[in-house]
Protein backbone atom coordinates (compact mmCIF):
# COMPACT_ATOMS: atom_id res chain seq x y z
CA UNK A 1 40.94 -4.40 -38.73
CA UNK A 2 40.16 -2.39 -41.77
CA UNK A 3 36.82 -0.33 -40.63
CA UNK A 4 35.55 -0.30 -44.32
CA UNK A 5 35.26 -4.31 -44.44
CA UNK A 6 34.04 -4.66 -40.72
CA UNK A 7 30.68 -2.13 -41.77
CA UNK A 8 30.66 -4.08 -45.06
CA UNK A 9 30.27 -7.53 -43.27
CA UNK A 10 27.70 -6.07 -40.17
CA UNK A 11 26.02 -4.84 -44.09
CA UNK A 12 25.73 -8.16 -45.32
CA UNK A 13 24.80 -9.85 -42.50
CA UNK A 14 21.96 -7.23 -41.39
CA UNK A 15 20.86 -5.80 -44.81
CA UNK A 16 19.40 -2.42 -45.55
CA UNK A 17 15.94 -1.78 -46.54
CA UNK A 18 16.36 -0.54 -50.10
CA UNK A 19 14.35 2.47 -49.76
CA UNK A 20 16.65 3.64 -46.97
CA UNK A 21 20.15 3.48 -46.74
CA UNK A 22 20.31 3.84 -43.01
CA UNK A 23 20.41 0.73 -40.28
CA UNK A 24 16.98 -0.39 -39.00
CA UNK A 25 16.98 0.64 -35.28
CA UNK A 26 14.15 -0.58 -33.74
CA UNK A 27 13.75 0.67 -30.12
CA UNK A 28 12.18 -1.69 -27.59
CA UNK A 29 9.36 -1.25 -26.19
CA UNK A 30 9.39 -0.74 -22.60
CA UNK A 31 6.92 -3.19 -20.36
CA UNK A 32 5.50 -1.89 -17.01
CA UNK A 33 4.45 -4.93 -14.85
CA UNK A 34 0.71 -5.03 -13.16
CA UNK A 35 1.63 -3.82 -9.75
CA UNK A 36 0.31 -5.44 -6.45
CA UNK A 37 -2.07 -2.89 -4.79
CA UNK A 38 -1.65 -4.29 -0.68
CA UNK A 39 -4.73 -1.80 0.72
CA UNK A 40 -7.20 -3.28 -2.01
CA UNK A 41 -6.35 -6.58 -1.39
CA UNK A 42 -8.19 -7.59 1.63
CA UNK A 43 -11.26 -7.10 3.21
CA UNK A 44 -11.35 -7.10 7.01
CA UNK A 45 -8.81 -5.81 9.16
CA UNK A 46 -7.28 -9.59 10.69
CA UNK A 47 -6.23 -9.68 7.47
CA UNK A 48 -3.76 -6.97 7.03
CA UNK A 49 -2.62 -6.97 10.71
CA UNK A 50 -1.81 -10.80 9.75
CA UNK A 51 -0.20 -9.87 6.48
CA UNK A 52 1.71 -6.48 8.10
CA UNK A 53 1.00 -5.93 11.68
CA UNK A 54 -0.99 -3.04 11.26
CA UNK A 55 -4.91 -2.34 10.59
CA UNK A 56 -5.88 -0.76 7.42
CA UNK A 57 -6.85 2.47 9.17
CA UNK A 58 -3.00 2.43 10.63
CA UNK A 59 -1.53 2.03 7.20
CA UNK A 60 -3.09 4.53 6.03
CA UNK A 61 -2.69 6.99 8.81
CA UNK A 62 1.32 5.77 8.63
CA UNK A 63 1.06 6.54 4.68
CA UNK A 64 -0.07 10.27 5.20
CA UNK A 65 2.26 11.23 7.30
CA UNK A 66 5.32 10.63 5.28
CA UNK A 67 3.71 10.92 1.73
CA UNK A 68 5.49 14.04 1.30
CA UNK A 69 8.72 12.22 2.00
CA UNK A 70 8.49 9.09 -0.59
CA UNK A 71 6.10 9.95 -2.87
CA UNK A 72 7.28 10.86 -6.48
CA UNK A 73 6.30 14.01 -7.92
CA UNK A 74 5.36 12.65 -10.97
CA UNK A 75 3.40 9.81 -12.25
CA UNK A 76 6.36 9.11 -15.18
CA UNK A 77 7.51 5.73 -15.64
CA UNK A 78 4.93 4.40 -13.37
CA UNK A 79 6.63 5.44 -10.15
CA UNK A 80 5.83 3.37 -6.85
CA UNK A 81 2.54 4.57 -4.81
CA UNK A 82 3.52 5.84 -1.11
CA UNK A 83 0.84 3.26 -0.07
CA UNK A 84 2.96 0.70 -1.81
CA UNK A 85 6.55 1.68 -0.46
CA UNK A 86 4.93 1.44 3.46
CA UNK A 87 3.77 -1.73 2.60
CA UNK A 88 6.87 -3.25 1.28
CA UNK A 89 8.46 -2.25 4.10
CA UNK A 90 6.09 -2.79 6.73
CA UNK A 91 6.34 -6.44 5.45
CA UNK A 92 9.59 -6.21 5.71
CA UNK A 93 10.04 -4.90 9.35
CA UNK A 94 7.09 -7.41 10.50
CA UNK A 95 8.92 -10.90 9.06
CA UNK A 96 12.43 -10.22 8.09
CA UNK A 97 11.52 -11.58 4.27
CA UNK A 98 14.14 -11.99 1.34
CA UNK A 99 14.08 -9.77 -1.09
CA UNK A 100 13.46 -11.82 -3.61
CA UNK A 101 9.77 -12.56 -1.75
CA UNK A 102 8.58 -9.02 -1.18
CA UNK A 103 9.62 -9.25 -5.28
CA UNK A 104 7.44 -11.85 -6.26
CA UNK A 105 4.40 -10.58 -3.37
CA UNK A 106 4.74 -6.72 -4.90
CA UNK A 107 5.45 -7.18 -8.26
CA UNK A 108 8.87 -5.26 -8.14
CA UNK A 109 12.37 -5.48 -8.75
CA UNK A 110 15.11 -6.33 -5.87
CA UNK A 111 16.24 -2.78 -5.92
CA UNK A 112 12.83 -1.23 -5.95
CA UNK A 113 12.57 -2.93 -2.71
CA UNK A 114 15.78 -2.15 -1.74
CA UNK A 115 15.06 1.52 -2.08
CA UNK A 116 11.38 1.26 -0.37
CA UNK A 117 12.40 0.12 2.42
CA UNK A 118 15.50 2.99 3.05
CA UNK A 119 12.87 5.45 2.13
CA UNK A 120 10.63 4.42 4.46
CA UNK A 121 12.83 3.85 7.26
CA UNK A 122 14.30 6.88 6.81
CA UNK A 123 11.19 9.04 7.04
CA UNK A 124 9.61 7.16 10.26
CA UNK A 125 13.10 8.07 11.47
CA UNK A 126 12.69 11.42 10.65
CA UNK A 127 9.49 11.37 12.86
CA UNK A 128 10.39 9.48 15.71
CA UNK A 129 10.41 12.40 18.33
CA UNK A 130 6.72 12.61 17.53
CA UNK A 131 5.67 9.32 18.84
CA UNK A 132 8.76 8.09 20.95
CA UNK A 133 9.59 10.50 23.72
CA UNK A 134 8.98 10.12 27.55
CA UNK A 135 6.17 12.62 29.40
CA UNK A 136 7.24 16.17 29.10
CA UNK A 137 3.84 17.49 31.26
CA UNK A 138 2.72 16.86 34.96
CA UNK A 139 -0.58 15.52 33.23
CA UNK A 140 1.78 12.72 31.56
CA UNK A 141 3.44 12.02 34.12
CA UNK A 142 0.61 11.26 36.70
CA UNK A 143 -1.37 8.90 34.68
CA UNK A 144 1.80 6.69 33.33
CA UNK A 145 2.52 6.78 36.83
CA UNK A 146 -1.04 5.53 37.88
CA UNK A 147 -0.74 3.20 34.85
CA UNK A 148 1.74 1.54 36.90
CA UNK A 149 0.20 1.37 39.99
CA UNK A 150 -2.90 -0.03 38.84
CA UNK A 151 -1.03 -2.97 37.35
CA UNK A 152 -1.24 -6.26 40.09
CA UNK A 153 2.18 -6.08 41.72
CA UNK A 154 1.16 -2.03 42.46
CA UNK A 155 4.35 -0.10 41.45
CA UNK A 156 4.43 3.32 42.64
CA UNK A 157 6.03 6.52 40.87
CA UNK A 158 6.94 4.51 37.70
CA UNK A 159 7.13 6.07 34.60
CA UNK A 160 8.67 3.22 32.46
CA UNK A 161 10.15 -0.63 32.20
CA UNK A 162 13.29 -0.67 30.77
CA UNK A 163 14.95 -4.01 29.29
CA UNK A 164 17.65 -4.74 26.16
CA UNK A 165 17.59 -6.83 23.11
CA UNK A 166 19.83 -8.26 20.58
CA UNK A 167 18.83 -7.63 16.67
CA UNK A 168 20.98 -9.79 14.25
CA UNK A 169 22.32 -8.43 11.85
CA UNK A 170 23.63 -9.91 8.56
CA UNK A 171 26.47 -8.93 6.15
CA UNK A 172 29.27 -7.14 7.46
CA UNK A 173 32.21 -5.38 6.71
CA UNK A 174 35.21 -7.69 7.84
CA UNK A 175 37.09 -5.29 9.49
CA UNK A 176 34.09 -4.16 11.80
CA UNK A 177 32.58 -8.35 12.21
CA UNK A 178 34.57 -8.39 15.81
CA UNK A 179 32.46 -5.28 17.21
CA UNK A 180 29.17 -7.10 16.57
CA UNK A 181 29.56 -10.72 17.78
CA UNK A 182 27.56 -10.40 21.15
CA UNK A 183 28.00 -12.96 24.22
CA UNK A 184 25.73 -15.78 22.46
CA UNK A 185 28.30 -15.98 19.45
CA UNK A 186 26.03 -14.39 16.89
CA UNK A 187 26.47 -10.53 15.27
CA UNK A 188 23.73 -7.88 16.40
CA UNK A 189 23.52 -4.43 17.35
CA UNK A 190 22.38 -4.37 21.09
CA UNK A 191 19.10 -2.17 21.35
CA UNK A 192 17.48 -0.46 25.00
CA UNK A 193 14.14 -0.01 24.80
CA UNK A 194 12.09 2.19 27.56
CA UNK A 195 8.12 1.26 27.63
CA UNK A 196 5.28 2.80 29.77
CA UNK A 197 2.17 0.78 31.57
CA UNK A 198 0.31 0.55 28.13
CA UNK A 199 2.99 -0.58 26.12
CA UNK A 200 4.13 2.53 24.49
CA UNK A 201 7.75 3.08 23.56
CA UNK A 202 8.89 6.06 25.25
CA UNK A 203 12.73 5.87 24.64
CA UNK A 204 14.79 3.81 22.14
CA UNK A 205 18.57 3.33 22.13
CA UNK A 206 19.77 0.93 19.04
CA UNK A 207 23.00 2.24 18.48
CA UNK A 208 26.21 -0.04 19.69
CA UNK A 209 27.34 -2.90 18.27
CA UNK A 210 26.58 -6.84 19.77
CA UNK A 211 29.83 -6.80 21.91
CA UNK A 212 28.69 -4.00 24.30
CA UNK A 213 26.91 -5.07 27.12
């Protein structure tokens, strides 16, 4: 095609101001949705433990400690609150929603939660030796121990109940689907969890696929 006629008919169909003899490039304006803000939304604490699992005060308290993680530095572009990202994936963790829900609930787009939730996770996983670990002191050790012993069937010298769960998983890579198809037909990673006498979790294994028993 002879480039002279092709700018010649792209001319006549979008035609010049006279005053200027350059194209009119008109740049769109970007729009920045009306986020949903999840800690102003309700007022008692049923509310969000309905809604998330969690009290306010929790949320908060979960919020602080990995700010430094997932916030962004800057407020350019309108960049997603910390307060925000827990909450999409606290939501998340608590009912296994679609994507396209936690969309419509926060206002976002699919990979905005997409990316939440990763950062999230991985900064609570970062953590995780803070809050899940057995007793390390003598101290600890007694009163889980007496924890246990008070309960009504009066176990002595136990320092946690151990059991094992299946999580399904979703979406995976042909070659590994075999690994994860567990012994009621269904794919999962098969997760140990250790908890003491008030329902702490004091040891967490979530690492081998559905088939392992």
């Amino acid at each position: 095609m002879d480039i002279d006629n092709f700018v010649a008919d792209i001319i006549e169909l979008n035609p010049l101001d006279d005053s200027d003899n350059e194209f009119d490039i008109t740049r769109r304006e970007r729009v920045y949705r009306d986020r949903h803000h999840p800690l102003e939304e309700f007022t008692d604490d049923q509310q969000f433990i309905d809604c998330y699992r969690f009290p306010r005060s929790k949320i908060i308290e979960l919020v602080d400690t990995i700010a430094d993680d997932i916030e962004h530095p800057t407020k350019r572009s309108y960049g997603i609150s910390a307060s925000l990202q827990v909450c999409i994936a606290l939501k998340f963790y608590a009912f296994g929603s679609y994507f396209k829900d936690l969309c419509e609930l926060f206002h976002v787009d699919k990979s905005t939660v997409s990316r939440c939730i990763s950062n999230v996770t991985t900064a609570f996983c970062r953590r995780s030796s803070m809050y899940i670990r057995f007793p390390h002191t003598v101290d600890e050790l007694v009163k889980v121990k007496r924890k246990y012993s008070d309960i009504d069937a009066g176990l002595p010298n136990v320092v946690g109940a151990v059991d094992g769960t299946h999580i399904r998983l979703t979406l995976l890579r042909k070659e590994e689907e075999s690994l994860f198809v567990n012994r009621k037909q269904y794919h999962s990673i098969n997760a140990q969890i250790i908890c003491d006498g008030d329902l702490l979790i004091r040891n967490v294994v979530a690492r081998f696929p559905g088939i392992t028993h």
